[in-house]
PDB file of N, CA and C in Angstrom:
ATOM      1  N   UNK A   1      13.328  -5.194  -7.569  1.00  0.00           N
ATOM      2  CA  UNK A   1      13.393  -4.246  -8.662  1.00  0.00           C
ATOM      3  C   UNK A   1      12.048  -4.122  -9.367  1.00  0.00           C
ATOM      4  N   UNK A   2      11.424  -5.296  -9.762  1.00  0.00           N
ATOM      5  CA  UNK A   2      10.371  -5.220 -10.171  1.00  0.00           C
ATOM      6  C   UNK A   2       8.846  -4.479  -9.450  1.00  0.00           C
ATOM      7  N   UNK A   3       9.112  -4.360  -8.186  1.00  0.00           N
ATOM      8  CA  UNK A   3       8.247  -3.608  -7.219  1.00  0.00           C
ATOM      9  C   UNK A   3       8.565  -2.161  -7.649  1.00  0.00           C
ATOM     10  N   UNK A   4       9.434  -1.628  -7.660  1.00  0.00           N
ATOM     11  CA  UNK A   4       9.862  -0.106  -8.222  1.00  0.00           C
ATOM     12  C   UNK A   4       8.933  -0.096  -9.187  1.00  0.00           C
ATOM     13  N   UNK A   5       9.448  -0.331 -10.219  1.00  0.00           N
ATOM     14  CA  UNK A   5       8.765  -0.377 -11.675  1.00  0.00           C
ATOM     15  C   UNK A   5       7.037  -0.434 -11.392  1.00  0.00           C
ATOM     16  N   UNK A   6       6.504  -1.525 -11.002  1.00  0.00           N
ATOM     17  CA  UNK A   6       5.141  -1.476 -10.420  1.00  0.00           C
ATOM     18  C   UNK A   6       4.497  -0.470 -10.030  1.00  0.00           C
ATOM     19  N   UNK A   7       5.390  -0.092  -9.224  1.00  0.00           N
ATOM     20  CA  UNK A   7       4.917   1.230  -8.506  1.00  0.00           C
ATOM     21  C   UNK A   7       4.813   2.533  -9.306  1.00  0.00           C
ATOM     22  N   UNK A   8       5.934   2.595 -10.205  1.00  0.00           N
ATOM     23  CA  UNK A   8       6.263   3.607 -11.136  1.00  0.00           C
ATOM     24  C   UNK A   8       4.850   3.833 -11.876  1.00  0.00           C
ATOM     25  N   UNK A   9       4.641   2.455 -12.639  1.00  0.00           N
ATOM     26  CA  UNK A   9       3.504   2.311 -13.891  1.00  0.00           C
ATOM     27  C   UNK A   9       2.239   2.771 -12.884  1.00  0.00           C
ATOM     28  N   UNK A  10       2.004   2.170 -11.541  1.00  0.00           N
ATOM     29  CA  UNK A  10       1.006   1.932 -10.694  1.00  0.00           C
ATOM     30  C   UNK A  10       0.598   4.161 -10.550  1.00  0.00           C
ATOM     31  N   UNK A  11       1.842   4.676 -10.513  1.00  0.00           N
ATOM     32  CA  UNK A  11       2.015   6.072 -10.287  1.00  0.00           C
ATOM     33  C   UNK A  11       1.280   6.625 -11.615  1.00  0.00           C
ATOM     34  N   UNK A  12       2.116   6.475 -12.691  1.00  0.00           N
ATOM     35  CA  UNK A  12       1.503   6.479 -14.039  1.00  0.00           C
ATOM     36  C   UNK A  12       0.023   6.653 -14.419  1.00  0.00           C
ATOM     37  N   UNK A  13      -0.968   5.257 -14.071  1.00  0.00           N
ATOM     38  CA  UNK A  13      -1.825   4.888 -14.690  1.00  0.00           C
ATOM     39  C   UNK A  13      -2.511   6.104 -13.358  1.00  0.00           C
ATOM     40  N   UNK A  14      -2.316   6.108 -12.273  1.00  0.00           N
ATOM     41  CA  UNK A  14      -3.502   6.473 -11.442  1.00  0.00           C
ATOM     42  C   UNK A  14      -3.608   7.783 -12.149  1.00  0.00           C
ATOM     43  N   UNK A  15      -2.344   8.520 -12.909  1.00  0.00           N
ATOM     44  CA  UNK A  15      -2.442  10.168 -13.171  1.00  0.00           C
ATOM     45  C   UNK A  15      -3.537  10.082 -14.353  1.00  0.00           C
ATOM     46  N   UNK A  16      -3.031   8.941 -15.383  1.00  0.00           N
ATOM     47  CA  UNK A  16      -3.676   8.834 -16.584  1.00  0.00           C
ATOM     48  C   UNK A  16      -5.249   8.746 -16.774  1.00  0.00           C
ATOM     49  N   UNK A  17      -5.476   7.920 -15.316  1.00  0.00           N
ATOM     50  CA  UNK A  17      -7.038   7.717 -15.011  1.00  0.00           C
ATOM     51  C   UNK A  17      -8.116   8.861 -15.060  1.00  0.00           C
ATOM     52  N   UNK A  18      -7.527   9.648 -14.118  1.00  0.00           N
ATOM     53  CA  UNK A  18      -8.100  11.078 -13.639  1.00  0.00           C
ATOM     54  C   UNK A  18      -7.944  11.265 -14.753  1.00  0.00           C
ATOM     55  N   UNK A  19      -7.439  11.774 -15.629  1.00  0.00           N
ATOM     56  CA  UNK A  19      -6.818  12.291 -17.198  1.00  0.00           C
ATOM     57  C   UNK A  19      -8.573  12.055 -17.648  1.00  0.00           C
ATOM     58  N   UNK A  20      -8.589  10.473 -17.897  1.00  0.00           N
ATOM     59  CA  UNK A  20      -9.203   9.649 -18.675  1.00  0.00           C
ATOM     60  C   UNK A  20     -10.844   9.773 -18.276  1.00  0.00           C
ATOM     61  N   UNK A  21     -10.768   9.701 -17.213  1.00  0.00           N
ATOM     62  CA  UNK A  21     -12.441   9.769 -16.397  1.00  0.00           C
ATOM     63  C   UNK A  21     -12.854  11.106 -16.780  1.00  0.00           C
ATOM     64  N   UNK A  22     -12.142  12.142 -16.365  1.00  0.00           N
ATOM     65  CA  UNK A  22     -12.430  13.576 -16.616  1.00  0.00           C
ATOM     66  C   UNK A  22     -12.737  13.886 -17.979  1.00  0.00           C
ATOM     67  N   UNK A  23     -11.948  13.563 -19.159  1.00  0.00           N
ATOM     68  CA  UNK A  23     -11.889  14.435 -20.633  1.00  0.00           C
ATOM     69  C   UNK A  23     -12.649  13.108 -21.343  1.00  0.00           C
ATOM     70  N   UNK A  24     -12.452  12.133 -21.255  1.00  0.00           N
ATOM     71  CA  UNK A  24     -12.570  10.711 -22.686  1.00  0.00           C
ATOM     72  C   UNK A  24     -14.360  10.702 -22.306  1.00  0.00           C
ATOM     73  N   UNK A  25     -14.557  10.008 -21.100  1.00  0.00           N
ATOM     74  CA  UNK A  25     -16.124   9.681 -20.558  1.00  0.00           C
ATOM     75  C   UNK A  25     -16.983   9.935 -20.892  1.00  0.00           C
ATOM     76  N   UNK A  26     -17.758   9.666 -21.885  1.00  0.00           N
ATOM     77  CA  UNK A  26     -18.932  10.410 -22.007  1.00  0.00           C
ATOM     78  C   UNK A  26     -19.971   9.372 -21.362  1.00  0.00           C
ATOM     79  N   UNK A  27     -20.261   8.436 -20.696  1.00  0.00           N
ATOM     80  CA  UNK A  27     -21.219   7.416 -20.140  1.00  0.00           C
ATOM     81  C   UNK A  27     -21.838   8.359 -19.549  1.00  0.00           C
ATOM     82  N   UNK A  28     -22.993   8.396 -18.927  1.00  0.00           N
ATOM     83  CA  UNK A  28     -23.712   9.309 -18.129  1.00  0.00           C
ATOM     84  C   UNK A  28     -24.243   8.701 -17.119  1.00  0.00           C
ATOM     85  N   UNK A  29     -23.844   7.176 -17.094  1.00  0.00           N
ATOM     86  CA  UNK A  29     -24.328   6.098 -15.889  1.00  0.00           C
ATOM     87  C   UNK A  29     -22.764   6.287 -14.562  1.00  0.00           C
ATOM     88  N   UNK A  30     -21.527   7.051 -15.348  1.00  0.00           N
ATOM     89  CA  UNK A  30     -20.211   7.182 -14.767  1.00  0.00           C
ATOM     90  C   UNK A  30     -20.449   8.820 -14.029  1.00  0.00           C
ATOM     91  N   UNK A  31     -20.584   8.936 -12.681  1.00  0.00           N
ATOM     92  CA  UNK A  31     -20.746   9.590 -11.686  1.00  0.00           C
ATOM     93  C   UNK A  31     -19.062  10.622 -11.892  1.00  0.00           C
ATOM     94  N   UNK A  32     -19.204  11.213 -10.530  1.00  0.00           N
ATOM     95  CA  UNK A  32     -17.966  11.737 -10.010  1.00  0.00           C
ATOM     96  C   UNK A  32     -16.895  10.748  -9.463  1.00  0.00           C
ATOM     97  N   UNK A  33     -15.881  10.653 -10.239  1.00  0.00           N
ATOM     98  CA  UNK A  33     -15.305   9.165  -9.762  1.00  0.00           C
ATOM     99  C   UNK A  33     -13.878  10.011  -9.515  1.00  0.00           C
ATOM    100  N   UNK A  34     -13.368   9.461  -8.551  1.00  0.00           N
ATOM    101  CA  UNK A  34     -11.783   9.552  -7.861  1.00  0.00           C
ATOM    102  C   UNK A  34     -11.141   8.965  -8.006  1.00  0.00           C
ATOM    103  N   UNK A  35     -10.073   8.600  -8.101  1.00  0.00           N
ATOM    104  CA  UNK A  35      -9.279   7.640  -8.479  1.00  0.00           C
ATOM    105  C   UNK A  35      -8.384   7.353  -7.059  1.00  0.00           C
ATOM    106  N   UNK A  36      -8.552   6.676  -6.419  1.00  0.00           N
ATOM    107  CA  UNK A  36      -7.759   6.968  -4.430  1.00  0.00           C
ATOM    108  C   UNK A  36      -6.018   6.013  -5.139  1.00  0.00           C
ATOM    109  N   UNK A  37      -6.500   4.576  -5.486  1.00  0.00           N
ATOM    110  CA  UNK A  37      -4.672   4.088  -5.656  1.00  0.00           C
ATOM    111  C   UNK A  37      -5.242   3.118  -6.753  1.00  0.00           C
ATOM    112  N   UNK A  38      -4.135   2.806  -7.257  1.00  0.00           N
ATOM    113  CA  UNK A  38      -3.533   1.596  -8.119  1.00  0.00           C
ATOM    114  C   UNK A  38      -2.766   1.166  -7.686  1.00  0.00           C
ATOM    115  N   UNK A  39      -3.178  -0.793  -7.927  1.00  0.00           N
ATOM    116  CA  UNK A  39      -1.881  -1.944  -7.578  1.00  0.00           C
ATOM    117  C   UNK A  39      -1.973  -2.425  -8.754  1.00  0.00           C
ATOM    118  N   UNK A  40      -0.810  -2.727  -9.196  1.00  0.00           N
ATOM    119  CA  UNK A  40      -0.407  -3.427 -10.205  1.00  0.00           C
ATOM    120  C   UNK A  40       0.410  -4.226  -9.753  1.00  0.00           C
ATOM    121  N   UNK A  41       0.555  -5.618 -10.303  1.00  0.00           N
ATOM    122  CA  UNK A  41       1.248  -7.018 -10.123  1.00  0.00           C
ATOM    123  C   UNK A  41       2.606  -6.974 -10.515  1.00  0.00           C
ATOM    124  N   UNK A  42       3.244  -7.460 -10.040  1.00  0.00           N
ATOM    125  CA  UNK A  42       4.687  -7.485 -10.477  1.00  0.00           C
ATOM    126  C   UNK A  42       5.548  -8.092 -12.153  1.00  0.00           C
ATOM    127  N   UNK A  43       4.540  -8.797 -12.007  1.00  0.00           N
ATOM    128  CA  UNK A  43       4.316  -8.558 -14.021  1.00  0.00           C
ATOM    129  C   UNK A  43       3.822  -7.979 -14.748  1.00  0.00           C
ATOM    130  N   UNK A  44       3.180  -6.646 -14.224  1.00  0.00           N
ATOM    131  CA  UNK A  44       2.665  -5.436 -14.952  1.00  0.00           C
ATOM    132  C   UNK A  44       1.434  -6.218 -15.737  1.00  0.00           C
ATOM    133  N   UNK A  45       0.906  -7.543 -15.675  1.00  0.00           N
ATOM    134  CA  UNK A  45      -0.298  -7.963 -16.212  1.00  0.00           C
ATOM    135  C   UNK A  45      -1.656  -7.715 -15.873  1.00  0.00           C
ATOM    136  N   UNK A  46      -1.640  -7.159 -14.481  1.00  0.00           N
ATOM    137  CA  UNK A  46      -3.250  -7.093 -13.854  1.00  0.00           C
ATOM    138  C   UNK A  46      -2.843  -5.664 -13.184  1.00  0.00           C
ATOM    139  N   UNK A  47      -3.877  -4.964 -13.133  1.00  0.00           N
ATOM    140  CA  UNK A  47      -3.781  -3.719 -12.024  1.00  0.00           C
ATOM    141  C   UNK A  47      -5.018  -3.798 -11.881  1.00  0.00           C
ATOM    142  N   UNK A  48      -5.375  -3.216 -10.394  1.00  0.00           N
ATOM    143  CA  UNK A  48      -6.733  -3.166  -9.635  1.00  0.00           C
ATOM    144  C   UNK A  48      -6.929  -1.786  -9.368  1.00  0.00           C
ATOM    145  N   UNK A  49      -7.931  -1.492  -9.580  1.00  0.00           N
ATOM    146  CA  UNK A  49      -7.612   0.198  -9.534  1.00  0.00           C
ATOM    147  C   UNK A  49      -8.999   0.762  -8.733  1.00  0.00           C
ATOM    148  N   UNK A  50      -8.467   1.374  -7.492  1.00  0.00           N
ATOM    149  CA  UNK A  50      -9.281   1.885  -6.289  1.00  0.00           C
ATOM    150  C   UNK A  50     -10.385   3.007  -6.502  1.00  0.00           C
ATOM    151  N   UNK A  51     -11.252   3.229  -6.352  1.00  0.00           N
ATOM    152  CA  UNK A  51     -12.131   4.343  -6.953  1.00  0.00           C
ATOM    153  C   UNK A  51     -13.324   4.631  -5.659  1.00  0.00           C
ATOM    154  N   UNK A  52     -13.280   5.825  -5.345  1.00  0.00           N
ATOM    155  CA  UNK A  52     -14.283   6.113  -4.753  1.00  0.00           C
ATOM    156  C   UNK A  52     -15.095   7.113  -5.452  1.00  0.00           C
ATOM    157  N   UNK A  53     -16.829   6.881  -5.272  1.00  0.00           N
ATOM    158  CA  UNK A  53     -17.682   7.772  -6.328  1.00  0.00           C
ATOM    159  C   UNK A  53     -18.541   8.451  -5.256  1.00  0.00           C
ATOM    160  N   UNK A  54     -19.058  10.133  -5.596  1.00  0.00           N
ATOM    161  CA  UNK A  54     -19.702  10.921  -4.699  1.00  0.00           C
ATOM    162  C   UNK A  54     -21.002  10.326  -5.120  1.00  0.00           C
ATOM    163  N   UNK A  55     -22.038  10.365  -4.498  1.00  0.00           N
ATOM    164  CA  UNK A  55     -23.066   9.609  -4.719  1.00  0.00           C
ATOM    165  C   UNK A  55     -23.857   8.684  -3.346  1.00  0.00           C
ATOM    166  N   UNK A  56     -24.932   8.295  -3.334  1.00  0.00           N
ATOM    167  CA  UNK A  56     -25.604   6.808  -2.959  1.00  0.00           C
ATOM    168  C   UNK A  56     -25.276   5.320  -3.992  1.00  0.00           C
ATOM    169  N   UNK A  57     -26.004   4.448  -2.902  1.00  0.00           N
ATOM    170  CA  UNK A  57     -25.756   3.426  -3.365  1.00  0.00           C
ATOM    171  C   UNK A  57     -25.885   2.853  -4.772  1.00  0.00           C
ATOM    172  N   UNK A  58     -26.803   3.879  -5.307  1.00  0.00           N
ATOM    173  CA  UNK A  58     -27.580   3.496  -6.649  1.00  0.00           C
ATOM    174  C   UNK A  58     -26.550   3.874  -7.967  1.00  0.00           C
ATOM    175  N   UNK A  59     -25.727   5.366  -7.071  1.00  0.00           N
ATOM    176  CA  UNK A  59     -24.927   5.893  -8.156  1.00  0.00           C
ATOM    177  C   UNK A  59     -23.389   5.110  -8.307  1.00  0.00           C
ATOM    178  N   UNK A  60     -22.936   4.638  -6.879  1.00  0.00           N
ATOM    179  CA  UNK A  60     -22.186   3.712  -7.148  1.00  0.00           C
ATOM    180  C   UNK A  60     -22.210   2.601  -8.211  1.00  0.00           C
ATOM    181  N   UNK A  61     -23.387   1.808  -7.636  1.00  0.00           N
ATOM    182  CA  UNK A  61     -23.456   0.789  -8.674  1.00  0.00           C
ATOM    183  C   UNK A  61     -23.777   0.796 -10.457  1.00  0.00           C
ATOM    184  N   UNK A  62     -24.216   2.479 -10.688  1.00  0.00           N
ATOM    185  CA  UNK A  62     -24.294   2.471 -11.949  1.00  0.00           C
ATOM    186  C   UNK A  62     -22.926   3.077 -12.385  1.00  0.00           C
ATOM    187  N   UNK A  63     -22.155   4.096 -11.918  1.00  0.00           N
ATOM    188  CA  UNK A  63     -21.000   4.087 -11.977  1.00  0.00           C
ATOM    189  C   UNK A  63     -20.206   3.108 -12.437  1.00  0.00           C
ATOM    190  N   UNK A  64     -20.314   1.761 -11.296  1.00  0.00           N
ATOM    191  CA  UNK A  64     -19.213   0.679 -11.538  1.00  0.00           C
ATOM    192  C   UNK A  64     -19.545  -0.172 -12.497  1.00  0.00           C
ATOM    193  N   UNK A  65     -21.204  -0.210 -13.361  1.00  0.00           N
ATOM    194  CA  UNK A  65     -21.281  -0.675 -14.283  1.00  0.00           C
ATOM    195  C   UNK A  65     -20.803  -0.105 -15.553  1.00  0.00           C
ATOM    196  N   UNK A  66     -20.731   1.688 -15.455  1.00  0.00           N
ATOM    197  CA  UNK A  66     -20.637   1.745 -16.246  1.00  0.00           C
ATOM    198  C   UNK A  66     -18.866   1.441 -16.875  1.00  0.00           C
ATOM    199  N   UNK A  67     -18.204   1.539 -15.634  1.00  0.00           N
ATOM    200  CA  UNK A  67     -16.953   1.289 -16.239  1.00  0.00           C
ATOM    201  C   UNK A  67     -16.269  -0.097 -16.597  1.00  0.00           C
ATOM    202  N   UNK A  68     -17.121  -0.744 -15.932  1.00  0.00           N
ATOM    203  CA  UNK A  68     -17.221  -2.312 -16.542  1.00  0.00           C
ATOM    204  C   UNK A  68     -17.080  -2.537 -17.964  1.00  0.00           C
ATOM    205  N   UNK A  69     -18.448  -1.679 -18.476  1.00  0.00           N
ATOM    206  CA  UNK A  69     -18.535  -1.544 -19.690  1.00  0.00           C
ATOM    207  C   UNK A  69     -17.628  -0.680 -20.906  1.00  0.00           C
ATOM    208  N   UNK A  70     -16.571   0.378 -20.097  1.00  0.00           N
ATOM    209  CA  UNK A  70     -15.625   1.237 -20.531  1.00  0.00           C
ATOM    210  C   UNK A  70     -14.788   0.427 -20.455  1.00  0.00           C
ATOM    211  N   UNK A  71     -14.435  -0.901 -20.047  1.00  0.00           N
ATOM    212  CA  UNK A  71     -12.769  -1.170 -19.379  1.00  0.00           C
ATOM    213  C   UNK A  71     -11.932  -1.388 -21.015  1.00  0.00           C
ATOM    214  N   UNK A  72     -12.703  -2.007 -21.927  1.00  0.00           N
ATOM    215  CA  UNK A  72     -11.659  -2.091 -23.293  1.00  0.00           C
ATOM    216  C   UNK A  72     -11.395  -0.519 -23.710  1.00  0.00           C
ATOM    217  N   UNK A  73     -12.176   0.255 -23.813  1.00  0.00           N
ATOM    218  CA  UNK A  73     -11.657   1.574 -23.963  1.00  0.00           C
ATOM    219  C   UNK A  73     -10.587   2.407 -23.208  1.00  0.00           C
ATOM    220  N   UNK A  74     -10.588   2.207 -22.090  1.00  0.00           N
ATOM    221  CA  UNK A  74     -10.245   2.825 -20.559  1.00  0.00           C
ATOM    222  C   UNK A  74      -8.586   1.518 -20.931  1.00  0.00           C
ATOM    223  N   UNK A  75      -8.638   0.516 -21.255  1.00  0.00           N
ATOM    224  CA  UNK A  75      -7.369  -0.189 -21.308  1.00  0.00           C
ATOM    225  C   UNK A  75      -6.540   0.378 -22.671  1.00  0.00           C
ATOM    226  N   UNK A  76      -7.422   0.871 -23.709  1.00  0.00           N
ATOM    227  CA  UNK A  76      -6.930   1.256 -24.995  1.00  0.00           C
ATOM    228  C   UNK A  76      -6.038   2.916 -24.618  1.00  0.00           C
ATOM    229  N   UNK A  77      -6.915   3.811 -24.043  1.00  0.00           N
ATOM    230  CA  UNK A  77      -6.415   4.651 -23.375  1.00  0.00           C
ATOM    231  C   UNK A  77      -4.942   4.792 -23.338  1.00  0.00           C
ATOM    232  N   UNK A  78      -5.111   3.434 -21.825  1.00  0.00           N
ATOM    233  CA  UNK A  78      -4.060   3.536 -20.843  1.00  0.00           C
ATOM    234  C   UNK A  78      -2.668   3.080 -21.684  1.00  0.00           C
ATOM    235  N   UNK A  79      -3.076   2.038 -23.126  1.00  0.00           N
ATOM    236  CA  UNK A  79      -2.095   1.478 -23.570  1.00  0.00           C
ATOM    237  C   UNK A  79      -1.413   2.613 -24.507  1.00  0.00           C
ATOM    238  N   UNK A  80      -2.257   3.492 -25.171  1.00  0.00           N
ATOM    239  CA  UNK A  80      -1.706   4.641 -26.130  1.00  0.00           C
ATOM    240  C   UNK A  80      -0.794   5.318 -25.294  1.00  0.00           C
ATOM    241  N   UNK A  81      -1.525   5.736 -23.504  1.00  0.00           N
ATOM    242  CA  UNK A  81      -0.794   6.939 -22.949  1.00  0.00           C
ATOM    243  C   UNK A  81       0.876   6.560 -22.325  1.00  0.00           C
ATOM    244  N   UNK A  82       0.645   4.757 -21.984  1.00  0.00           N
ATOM    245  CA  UNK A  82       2.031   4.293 -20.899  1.00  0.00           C
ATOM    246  C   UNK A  82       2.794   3.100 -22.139  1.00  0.00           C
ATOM    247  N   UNK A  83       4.293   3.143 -22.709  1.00  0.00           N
ATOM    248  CA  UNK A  83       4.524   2.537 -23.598  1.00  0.00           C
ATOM    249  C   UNK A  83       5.375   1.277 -22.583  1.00  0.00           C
ATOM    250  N   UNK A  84       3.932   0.381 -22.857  1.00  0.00           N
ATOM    251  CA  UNK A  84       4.355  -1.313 -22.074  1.00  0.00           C
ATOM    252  C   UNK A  84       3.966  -2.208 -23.650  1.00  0.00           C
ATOM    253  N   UNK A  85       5.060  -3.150 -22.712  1.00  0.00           N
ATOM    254  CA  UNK A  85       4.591  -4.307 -23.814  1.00  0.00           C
ATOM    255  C   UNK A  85       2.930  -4.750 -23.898  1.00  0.00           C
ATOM    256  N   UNK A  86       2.647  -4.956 -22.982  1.00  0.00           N
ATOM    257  CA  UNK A  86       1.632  -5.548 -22.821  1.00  0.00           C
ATOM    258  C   UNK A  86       0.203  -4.377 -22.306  1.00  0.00           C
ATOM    259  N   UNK A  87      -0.661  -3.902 -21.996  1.00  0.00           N
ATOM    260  CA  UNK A  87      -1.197  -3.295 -21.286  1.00  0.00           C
ATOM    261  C   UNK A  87      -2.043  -4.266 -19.711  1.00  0.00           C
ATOM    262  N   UNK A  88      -1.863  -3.953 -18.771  1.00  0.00           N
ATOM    263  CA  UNK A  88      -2.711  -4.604 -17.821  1.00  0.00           C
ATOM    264  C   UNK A  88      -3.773  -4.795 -17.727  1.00  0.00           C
ATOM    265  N   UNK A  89      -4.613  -5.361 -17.885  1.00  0.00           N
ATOM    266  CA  UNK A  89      -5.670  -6.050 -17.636  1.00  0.00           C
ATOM    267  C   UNK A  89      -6.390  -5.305 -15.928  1.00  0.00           C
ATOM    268  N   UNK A  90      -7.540  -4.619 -16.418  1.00  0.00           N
ATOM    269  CA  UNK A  90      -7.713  -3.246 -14.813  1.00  0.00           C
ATOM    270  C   UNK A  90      -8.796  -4.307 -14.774  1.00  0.00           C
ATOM    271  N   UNK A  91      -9.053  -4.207 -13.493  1.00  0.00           N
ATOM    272  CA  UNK A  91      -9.975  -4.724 -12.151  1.00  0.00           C
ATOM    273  C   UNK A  91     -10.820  -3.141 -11.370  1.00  0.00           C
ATOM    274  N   UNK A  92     -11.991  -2.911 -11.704  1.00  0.00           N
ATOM    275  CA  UNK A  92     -12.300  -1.634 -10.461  1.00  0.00           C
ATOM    276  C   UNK A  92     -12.770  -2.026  -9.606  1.00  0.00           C
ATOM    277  N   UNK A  93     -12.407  -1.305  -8.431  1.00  0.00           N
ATOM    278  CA  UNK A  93     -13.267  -2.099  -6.472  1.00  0.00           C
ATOM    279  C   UNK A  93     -13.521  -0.618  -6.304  1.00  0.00           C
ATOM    280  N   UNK A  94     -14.351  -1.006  -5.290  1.00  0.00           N
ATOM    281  CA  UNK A  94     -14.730   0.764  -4.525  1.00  0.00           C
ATOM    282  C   UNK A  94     -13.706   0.378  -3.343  1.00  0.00           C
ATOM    283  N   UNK A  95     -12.903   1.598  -2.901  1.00  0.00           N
ATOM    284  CA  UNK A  95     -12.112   1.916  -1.947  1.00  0.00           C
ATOM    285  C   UNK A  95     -12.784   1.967  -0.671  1.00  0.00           C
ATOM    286  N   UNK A  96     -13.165   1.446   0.364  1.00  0.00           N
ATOM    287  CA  UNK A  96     -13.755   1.310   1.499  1.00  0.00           C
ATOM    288  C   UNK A  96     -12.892   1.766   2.828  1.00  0.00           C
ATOM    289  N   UNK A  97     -11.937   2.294   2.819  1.00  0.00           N
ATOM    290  CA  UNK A  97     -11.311   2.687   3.767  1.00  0.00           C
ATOM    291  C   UNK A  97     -11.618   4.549   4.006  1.00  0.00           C
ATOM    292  N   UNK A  98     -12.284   4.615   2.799  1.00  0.00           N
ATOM    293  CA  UNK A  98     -12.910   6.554   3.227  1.00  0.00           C
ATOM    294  C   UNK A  98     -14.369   6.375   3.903  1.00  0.00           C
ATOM    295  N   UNK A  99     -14.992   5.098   3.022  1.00  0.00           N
ATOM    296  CA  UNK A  99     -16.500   5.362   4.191  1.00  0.00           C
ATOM    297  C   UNK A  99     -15.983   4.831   5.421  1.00  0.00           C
ATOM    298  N   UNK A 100     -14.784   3.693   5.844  1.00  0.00           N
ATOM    299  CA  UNK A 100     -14.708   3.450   6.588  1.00  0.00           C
ATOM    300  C   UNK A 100     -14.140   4.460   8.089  1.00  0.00           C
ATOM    301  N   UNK A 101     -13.171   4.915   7.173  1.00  0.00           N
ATOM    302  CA  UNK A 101     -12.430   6.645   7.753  1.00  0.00           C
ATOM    303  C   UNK A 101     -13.749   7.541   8.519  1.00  0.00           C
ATOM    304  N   UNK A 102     -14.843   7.630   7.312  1.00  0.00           N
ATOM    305  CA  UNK A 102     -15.479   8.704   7.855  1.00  0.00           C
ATOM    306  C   UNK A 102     -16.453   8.016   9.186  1.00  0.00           C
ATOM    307  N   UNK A 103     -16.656   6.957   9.075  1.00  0.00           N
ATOM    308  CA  UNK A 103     -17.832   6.212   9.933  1.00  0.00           C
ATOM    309  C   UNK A 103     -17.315   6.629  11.692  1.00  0.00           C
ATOM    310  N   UNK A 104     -15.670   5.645  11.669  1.00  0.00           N
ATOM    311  CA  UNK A 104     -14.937   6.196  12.535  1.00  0.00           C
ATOM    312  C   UNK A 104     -14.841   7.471  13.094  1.00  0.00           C
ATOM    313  N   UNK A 105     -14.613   8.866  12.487  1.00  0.00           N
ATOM    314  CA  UNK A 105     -14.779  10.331  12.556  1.00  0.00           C
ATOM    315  C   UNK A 105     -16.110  10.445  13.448  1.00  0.00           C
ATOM    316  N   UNK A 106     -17.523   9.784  12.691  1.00  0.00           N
ATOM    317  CA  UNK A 106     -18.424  10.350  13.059  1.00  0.00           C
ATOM    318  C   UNK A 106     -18.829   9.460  14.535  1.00  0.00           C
ATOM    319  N   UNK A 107     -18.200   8.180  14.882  1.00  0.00           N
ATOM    320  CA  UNK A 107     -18.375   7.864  16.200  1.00  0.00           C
ATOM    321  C   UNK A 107     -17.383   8.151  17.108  1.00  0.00           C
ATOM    322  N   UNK A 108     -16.116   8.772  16.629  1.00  0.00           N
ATOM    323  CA  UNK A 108     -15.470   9.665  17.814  1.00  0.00           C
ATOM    324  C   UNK A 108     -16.306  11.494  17.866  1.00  0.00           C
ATOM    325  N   UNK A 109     -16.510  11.635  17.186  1.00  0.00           N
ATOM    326  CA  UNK A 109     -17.399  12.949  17.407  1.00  0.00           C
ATOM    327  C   UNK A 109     -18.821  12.708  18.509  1.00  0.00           C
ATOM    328  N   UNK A 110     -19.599  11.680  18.294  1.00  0.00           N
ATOM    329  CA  UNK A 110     -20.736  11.323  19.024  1.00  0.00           C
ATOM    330  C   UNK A 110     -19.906  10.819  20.853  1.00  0.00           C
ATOM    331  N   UNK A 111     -19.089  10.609  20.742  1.00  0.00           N
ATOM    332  CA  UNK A 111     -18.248   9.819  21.956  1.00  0.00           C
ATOM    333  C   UNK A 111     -17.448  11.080  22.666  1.00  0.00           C
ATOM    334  N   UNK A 112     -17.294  12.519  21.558  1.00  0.00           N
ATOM    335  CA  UNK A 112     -16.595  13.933  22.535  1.00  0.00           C
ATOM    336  C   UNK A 112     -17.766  14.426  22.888  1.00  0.00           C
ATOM    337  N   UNK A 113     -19.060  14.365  22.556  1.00  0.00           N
ATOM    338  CA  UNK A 113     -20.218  15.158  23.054  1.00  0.00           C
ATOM    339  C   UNK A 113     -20.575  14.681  24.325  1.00  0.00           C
TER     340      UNK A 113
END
């Protein structure tokens, strides 16, 4: 039961994100950021939240600093928009399964020529 619910909030926060990145942001070190998934723990205490940014390496990493530096805001957000007891505690990773996706693409394309 508690996996439902997870998933529910996990559904929730990813809409709220996009919401949040798009309109709240004003950092200018925070790129074009996507929001790909959210996991949240089955005690709704931690969520890890997937992000891929358009950019090089440089813009990634200022990106992910800058939301490092957003996460008490970006948690204040999330706690006004989703009514939990507690708010989760976010984690950001870069999502590696799209550069990984595309890498793949581009060595079956080199392998039909």
């Amino acid at each position: 039961m508690s996996d439902v619910r997870a998933n529910r909030v996990a559904e929730q926060m990813k809409k709220e994100l996009g919401e949040i990145f798009t309109q709240k942001l004003k950092d200018p070190r925070i790129g074009f950021v996507t929001v790909m998934d959210v996991e949240v723990t089955g005690d709704l205490q931690q969520a890890t939240i997937f992000i891929s940014v358009l950019g090089d390496e440089q813009q990634k990493h200022d990106t992910l600093l800058g939301l490092s530096k957003a996460k008490g805001f970006i948690r204040s957000e999330i706690g006004q928009r989703i009514r939990l007891r507690k708010t989760p505690e976010l984690m950001f990773e870069f999502d590696e399964a799209f550069d990984h996706g595309n890498r793949i693409e581009t060595i079956l394309r080199e392998l039909n020529k």
